[in-house]
Protein backbone atom coordinates (compact mmCIF):
# COMPACT_ATOMS: atom_id res chain seq x y z
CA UNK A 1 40.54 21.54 -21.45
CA UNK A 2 41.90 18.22 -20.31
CA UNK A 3 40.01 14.81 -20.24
CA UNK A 4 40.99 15.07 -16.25
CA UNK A 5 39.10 18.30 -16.34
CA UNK A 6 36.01 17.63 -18.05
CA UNK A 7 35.66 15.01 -15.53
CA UNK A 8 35.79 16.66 -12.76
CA UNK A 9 33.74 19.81 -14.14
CA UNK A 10 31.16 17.13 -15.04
CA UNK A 11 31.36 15.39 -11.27
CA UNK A 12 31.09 18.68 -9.47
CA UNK A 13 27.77 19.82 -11.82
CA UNK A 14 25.96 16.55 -11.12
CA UNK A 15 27.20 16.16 -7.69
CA UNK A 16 25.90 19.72 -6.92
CA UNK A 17 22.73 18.93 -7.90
CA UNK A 18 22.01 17.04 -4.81
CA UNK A 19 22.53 19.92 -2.70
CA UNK A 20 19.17 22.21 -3.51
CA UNK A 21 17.25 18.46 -2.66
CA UNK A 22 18.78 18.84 1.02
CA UNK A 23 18.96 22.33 1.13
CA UNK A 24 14.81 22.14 1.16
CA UNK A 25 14.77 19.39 2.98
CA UNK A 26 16.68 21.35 5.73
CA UNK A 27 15.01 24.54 5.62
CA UNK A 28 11.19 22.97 5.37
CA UNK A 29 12.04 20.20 8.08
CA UNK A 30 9.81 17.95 5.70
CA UNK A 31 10.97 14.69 3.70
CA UNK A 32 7.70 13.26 3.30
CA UNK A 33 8.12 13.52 -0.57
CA UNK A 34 11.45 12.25 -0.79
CA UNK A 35 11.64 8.60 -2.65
CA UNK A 36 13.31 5.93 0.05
CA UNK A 37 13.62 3.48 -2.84
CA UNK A 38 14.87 6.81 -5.86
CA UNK A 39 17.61 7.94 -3.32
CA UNK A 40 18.42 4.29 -2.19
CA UNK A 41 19.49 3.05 -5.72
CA UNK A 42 21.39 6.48 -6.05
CA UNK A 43 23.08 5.20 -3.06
CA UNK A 44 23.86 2.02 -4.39
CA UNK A 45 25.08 2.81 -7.80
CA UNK A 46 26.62 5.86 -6.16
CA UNK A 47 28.43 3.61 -4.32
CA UNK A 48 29.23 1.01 -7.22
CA UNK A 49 30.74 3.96 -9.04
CA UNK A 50 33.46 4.47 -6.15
CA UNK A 51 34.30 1.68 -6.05
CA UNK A 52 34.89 1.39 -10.16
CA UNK A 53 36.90 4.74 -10.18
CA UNK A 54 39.15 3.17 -7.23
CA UNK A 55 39.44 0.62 -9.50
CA UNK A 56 40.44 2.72 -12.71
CA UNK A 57 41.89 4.88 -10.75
CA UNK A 58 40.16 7.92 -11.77
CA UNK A 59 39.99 11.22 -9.82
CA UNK A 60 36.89 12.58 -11.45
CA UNK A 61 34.95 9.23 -10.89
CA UNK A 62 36.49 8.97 -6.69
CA UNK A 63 35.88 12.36 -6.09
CA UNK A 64 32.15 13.06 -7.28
CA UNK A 65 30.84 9.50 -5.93
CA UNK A 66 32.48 10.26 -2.11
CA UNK A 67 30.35 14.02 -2.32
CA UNK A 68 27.45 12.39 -3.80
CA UNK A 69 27.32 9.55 -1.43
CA UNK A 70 27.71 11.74 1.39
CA UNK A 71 24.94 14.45 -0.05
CA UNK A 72 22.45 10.89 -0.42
CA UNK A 73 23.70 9.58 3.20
CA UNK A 74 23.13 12.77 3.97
CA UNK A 75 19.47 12.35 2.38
CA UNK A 76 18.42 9.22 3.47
CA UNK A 77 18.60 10.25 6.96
CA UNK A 78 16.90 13.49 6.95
CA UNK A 79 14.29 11.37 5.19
CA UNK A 80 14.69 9.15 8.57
CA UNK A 81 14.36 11.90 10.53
CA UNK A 82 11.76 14.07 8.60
CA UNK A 83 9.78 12.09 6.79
CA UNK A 84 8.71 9.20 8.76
CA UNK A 85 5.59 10.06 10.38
CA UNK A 86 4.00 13.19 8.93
CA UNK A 87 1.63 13.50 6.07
CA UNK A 88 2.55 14.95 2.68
CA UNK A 89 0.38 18.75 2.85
CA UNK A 90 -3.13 18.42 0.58
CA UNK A 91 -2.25 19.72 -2.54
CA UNK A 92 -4.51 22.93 -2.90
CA UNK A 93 -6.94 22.84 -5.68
CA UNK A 94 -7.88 26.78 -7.64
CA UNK A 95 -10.82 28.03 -6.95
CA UNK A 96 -13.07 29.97 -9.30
């Protein structure tokens, strides 16, 4: 397996990981519990790393911080749009 490979093996595992996040997001219509600040500074160093694998240039580096980005845009505003005003649900506490 190539360096070039590894890479991009690597980018699509922890770029995929982002999908499940907005997957649930999507399918419970609820962000509540969704960091602003956690997915912010994703988005920022997200961002940073495009910009340093235009730089290089490396594939491997481009490609996984243009999904990721997207998949935390993507994030960020179904926190907007889901999360804003409704309360996280009580946690429910075992009875015995």
């Amino acid at each position: 397996m190539t360096t070039e490979a590894i890479g991009l093996a690597a980018a699509a595992l922890t770029t995929a990981a982002y999908v499940p996040q907005v997957a649930r997001i999507v399918r419970t219509r609820s962000a509540h519990d969704i960091s602003w600040w956690m997915f912010g500074v994703m988005a920022m160093g997200s961002t940073l790393w495009l910009v340093y694998g235009l730089r290089l240039p490396s594939l491997p580096v481009v490609a996984a911080n243009v999904v990721t980005l997207a998949l935390l845009t993507l994030i960020l505003a179904l926190k907007w749009l889901y999360g804003r005003d409704r309360r996280a649900p009580a946690l429910r506490t075992p009875t015995g």
